[in-house]
N, C-alpha and C. Protein backbone atom coordinates (compact mmCIF):
# COMPACT_ATOMS: atom_id res chain seq x y z
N UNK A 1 6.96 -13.78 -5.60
CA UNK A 1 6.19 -14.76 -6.32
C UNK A 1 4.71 -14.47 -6.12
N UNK A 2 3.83 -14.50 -7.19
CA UNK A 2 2.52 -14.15 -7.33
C UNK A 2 1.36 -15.47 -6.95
N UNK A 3 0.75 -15.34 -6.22
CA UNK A 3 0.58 -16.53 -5.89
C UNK A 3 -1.49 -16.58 -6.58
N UNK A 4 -2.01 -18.24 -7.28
CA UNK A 4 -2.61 -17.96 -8.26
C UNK A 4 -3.81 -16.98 -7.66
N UNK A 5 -3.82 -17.11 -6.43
CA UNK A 5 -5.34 -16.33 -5.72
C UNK A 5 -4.95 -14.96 -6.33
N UNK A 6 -4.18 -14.23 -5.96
CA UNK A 6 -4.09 -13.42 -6.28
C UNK A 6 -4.22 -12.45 -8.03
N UNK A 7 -3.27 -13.61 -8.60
CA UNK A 7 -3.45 -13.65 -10.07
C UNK A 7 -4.99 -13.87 -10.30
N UNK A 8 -5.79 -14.11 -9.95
CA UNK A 8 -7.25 -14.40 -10.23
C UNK A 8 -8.05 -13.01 -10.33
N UNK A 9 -7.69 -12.94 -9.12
CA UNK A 9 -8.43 -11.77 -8.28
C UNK A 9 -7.88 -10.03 -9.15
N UNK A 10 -7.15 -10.14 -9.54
CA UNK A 10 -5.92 -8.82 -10.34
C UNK A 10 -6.99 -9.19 -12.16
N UNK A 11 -7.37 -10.16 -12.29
CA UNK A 11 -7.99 -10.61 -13.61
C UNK A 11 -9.46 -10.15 -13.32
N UNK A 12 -10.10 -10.07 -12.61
CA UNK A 12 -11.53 -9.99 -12.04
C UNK A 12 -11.92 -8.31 -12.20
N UNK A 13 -10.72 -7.68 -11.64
CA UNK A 13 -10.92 -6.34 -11.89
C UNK A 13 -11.25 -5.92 -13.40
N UNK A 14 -12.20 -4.29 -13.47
CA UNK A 14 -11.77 -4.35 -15.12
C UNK A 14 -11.01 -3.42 -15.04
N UNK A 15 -10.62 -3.07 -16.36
CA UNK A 15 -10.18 -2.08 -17.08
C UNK A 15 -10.92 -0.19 -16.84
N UNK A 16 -10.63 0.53 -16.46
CA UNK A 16 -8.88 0.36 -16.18
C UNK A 16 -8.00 0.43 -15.12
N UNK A 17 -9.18 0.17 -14.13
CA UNK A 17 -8.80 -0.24 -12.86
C UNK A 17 -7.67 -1.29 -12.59
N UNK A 18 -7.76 -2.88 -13.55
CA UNK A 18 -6.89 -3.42 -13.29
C UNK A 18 -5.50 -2.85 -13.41
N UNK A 19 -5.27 -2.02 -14.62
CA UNK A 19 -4.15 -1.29 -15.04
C UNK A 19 -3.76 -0.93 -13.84
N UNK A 20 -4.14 0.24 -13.16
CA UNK A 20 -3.85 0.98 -12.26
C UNK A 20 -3.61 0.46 -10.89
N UNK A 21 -4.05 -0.94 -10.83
CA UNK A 21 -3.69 -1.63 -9.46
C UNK A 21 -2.69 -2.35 -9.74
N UNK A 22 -2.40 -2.34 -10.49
CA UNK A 22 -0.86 -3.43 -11.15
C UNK A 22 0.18 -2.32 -11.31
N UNK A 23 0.05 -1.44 -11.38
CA UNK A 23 0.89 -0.25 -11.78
C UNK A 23 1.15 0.18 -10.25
N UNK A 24 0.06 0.09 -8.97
CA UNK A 24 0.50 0.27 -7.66
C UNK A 24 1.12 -1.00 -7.04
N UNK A 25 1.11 -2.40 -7.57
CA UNK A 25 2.10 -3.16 -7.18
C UNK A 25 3.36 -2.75 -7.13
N UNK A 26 3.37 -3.16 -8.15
CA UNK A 26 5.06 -2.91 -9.60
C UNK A 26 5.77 -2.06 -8.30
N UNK A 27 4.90 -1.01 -7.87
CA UNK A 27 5.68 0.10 -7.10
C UNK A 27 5.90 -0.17 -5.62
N UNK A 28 5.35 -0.91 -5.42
CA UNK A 28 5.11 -1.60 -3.72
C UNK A 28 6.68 -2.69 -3.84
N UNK A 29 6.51 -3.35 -5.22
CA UNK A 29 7.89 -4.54 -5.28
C UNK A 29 9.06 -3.30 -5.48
N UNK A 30 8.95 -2.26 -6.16
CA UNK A 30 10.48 -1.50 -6.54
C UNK A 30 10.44 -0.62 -5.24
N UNK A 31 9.70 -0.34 -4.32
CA UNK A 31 10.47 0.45 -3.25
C UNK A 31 10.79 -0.93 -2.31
N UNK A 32 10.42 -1.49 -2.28
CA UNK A 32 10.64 -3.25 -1.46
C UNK A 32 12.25 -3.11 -1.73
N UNK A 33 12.64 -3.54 -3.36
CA UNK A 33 13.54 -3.75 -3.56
C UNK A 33 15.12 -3.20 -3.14
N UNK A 34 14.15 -1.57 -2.82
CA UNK A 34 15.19 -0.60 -2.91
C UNK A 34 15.26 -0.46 -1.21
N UNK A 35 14.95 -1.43 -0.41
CA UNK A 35 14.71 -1.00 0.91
C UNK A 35 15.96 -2.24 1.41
N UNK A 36 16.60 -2.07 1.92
CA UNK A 36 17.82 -2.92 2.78
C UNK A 36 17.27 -3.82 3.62
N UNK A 37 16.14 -3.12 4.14
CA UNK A 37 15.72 -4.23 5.52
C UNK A 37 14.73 -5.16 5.21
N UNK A 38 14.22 -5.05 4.41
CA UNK A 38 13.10 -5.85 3.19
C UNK A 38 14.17 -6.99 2.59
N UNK A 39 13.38 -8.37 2.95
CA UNK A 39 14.07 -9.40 1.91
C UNK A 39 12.89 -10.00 1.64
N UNK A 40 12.43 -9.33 0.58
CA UNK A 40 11.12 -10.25 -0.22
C UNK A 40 9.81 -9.73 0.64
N UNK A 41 8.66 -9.95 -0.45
CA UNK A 41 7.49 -9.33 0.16
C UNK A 41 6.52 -10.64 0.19
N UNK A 42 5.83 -10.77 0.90
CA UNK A 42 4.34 -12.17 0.54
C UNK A 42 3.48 -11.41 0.08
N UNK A 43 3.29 -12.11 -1.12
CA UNK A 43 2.15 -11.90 -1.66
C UNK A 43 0.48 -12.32 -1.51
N UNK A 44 -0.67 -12.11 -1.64
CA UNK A 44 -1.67 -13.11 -0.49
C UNK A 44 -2.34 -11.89 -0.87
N UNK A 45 -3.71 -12.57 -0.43
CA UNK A 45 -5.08 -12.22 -0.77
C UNK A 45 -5.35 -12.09 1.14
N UNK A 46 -6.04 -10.60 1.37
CA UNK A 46 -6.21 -10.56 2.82
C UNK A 46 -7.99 -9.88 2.70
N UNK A 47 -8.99 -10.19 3.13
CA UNK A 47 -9.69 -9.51 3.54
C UNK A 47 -10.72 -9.57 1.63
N UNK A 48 -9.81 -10.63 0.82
CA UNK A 48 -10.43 -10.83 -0.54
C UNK A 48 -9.66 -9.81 -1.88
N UNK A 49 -8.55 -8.81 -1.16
CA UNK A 49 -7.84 -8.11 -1.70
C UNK A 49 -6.71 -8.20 -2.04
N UNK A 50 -5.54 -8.28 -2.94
CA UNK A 50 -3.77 -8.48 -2.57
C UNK A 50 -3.59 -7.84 -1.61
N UNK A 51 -2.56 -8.39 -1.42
CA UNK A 51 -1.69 -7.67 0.26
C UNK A 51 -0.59 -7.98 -0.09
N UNK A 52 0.10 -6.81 0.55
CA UNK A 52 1.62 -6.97 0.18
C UNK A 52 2.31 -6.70 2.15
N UNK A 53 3.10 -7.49 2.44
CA UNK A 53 3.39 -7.50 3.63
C UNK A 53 5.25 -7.58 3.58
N UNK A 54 5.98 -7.36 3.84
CA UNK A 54 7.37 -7.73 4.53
C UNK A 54 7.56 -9.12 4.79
N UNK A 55 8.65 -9.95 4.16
CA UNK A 55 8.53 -11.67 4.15
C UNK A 55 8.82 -11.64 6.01
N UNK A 56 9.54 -10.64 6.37
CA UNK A 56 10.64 -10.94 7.53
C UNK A 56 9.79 -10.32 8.99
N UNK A 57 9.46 -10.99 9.62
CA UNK A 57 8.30 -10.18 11.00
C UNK A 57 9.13 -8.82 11.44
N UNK A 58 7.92 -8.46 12.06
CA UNK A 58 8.78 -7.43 12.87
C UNK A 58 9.37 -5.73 12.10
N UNK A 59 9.59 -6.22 10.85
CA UNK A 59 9.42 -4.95 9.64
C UNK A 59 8.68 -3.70 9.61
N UNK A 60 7.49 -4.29 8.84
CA UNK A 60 6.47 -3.35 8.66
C UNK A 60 4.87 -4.21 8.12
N UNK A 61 4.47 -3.27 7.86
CA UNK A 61 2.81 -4.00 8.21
C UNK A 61 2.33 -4.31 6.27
N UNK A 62 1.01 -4.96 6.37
CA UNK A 62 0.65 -4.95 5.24
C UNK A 62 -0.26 -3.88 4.26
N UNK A 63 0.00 -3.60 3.61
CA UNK A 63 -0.55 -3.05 2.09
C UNK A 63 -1.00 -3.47 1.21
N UNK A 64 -2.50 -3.05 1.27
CA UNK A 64 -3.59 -4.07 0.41
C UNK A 64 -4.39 -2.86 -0.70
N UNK A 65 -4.40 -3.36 -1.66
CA UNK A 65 -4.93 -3.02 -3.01
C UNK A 65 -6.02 -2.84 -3.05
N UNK A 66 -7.22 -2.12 -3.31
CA UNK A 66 -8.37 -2.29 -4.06
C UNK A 66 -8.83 -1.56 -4.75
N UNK A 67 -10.05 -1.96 -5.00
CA UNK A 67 -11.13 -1.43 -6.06
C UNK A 67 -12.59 -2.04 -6.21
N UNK A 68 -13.38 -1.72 -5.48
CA UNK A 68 -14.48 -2.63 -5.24
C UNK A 68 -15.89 -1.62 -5.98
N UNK A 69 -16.67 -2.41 -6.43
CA UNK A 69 -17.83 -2.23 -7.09
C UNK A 69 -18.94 -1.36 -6.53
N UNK A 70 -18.70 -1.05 -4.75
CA UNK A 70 -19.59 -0.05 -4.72
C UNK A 70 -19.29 1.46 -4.45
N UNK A 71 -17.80 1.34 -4.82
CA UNK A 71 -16.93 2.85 -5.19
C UNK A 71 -16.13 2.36 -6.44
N UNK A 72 -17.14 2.80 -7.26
CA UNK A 72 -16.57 2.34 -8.53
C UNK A 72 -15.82 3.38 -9.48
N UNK A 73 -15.47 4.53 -8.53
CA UNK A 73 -14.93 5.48 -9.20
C UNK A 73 -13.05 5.52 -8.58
N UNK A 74 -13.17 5.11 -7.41
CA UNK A 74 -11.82 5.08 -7.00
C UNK A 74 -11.59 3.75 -6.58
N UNK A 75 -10.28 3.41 -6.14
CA UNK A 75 -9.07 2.82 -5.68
C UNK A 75 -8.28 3.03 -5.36
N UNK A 76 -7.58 2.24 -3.83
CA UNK A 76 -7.05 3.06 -3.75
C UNK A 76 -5.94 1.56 -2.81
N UNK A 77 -4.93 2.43 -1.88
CA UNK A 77 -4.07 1.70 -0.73
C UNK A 77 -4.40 1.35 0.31
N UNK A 78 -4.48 0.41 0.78
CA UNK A 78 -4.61 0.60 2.25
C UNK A 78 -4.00 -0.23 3.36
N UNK A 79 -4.20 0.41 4.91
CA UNK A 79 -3.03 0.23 5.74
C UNK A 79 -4.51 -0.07 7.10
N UNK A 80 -3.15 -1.22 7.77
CA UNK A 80 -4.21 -2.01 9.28
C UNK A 80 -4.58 -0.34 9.83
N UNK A 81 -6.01 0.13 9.87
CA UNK A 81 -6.40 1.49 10.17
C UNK A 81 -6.21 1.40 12.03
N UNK A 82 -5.67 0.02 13.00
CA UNK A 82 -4.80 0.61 14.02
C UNK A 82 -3.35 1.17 13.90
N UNK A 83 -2.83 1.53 12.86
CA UNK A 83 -1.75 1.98 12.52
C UNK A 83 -2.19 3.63 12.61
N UNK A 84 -0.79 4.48 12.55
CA UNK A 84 -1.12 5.63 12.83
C UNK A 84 -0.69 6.25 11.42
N UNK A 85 -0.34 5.26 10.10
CA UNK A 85 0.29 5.53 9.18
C UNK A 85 -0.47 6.70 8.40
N UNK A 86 -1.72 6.69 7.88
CA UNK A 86 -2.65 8.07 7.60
C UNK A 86 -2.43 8.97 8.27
N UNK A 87 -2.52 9.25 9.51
CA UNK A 87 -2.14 10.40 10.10
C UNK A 87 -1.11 10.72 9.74
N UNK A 88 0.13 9.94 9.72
CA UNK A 88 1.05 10.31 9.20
C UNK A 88 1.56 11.15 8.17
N UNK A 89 1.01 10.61 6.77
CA UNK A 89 0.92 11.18 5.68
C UNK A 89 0.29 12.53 5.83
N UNK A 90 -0.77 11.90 6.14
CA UNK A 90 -1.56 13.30 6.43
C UNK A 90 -0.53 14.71 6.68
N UNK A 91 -0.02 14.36 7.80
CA UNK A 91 0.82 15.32 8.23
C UNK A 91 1.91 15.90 7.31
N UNK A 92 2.34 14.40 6.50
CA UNK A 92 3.82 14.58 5.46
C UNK A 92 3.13 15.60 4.43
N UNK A 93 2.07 14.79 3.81
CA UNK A 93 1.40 15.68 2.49
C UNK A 93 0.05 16.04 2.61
N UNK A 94 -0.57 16.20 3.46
CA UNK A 94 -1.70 17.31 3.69
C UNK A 94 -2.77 16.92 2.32
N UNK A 95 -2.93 18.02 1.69
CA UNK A 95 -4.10 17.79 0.67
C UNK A 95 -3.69 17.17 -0.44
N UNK A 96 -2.43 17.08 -0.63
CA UNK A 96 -1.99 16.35 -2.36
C UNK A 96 -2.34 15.30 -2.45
N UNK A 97 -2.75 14.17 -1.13
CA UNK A 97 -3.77 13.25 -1.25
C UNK A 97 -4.75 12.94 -1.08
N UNK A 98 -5.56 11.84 -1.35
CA UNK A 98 -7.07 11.67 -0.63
C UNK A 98 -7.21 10.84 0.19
N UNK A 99 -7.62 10.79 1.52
CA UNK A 99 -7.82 9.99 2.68
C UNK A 99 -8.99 9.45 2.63
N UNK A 100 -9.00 7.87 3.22
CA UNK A 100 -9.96 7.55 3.40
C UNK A 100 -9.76 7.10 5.23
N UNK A 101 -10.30 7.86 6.02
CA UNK A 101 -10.61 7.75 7.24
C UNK A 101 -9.43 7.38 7.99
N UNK A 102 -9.05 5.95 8.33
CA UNK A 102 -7.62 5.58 8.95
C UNK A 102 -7.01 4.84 8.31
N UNK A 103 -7.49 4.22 6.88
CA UNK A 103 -6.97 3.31 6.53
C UNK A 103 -6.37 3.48 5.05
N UNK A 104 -6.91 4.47 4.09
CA UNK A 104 -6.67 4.44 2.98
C UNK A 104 -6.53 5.95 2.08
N UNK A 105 -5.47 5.10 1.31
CA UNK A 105 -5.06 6.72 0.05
C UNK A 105 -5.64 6.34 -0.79
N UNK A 106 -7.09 7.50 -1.60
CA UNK A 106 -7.86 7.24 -2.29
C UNK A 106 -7.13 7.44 -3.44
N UNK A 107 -7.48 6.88 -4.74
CA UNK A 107 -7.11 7.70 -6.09
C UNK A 107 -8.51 7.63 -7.19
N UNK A 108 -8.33 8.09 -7.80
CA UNK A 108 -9.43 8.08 -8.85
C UNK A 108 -8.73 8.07 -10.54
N UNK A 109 -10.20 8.16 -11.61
CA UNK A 109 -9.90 7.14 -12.35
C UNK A 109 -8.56 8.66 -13.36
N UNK A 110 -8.66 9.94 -13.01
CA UNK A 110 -8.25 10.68 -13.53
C UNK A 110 -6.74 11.29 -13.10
N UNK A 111 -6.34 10.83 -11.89
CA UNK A 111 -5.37 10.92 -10.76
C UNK A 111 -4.33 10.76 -11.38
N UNK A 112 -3.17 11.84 -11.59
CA UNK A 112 -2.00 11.30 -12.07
C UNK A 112 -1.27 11.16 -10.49
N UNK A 113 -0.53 9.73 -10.30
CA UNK A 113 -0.13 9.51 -8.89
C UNK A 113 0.95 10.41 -9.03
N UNK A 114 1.37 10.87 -7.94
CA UNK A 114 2.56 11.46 -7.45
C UNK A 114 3.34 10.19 -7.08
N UNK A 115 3.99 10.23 -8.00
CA UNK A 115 4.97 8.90 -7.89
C UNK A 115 5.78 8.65 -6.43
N UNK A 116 6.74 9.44 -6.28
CA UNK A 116 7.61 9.90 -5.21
C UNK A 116 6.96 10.13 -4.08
N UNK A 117 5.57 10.73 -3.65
CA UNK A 117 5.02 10.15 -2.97
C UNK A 117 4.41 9.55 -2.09
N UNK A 118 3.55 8.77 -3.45
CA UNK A 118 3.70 7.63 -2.83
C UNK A 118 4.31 5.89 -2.51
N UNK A 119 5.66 6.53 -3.22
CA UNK A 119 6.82 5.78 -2.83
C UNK A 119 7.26 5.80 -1.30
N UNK A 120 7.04 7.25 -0.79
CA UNK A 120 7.00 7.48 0.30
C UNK A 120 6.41 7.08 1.09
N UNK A 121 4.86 6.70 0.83
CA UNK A 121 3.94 6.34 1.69
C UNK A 121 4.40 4.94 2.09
N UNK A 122 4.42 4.27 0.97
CA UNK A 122 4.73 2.43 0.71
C UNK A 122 5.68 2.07 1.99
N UNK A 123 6.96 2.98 1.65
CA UNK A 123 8.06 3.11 2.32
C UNK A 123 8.16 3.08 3.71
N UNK A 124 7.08 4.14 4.34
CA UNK A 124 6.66 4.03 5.86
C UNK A 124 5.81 2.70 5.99
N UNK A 125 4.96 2.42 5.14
CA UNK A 125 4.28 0.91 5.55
C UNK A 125 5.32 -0.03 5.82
N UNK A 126 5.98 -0.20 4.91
CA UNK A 126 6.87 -1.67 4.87
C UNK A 126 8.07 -1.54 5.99
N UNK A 127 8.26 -0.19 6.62
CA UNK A 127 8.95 -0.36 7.47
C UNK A 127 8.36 0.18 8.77
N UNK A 128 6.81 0.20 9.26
CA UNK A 128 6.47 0.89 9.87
C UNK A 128 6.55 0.11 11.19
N UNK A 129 6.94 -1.17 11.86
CA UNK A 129 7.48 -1.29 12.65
C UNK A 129 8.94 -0.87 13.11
N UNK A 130 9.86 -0.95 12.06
CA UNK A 130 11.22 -0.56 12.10
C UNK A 130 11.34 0.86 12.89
N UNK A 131 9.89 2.08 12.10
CA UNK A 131 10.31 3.16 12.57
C UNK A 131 9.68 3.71 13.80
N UNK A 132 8.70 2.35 14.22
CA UNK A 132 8.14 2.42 15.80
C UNK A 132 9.04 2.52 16.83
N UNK A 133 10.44 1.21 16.40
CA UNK A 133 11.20 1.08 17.43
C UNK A 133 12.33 2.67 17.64
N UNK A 134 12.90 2.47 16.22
CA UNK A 134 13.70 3.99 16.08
C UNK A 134 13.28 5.15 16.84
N UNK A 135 11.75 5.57 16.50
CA UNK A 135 11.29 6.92 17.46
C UNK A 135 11.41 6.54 19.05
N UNK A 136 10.91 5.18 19.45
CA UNK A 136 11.07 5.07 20.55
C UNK A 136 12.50 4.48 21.09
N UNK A 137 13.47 4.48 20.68
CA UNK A 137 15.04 4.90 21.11
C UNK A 137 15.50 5.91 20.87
N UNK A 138 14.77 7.08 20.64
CA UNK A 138 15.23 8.03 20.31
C UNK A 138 15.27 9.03 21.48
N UNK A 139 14.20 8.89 21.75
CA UNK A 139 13.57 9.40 23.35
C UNK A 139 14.32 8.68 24.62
């Protein structure tokens, strides 16, 4: 459920930025969907941005949207930068994306996303507690 802050804030953006941040929802709810340990995501405005978080604690962390006016060329994902989730990627896909420091996958206005991914990426967010505990029973 979309809650109206959010709906506000998704209207505020322009064109065709808004496009493109609605098009990285859509994809945040269909790997959600497709995830077993995921029952429902909150929706919410964090930091003045959507955020997309795991309804259920203990999951995985939140994923917040933007596009702000004094990088008005990109937008992009982003993740709590005490997470080690960038590095991560980093490691998974190296240059096929753009980093922003610890917290964010840049895109720009010409970027065809690699769908798959960053389905992938989403995927480690929303379960990136799940796969804290896993590595550390693994050992």
């Amino acid at each position: 459920m979309t809650c109206s802050e959010v709906i506000k804030k998704y209207k505020l953006y322009p064109e065709p930025w808004r496009s493109k941040l609605l098009k990285l929802r859509e994809l945040i709810f269909a790997t959600a969907e497709k995830n077993q340990h995921i029952d429902g995501l909150i929706e919410s405005l964090k930091w003045g941005e959507p955020s997309y978080t795991p309804r259920q604690k203990n999951i995985g962390t939140s994923l917040r949207l933007s596009w702000s006016k004094k990088k008005p060329h990109q937008y992009g994902i982003y993740v709590p930068c005490q997470s080690n989730l960038i590095a991560q990627y980093q490691l998974m896909f190296g240059e096929t994306l753009n980093y922003e420091g610890k917290r964010g996958l840049i895109f720009y206005e010409k970027d065809r996303l690699p769908k798959k991914t960053i389905e992938a990426c989403i995927h480690m967010a929303l379960n990136y507690h799940l796969n804290k505990k896993t590595i550390r029973h693994k050992f």
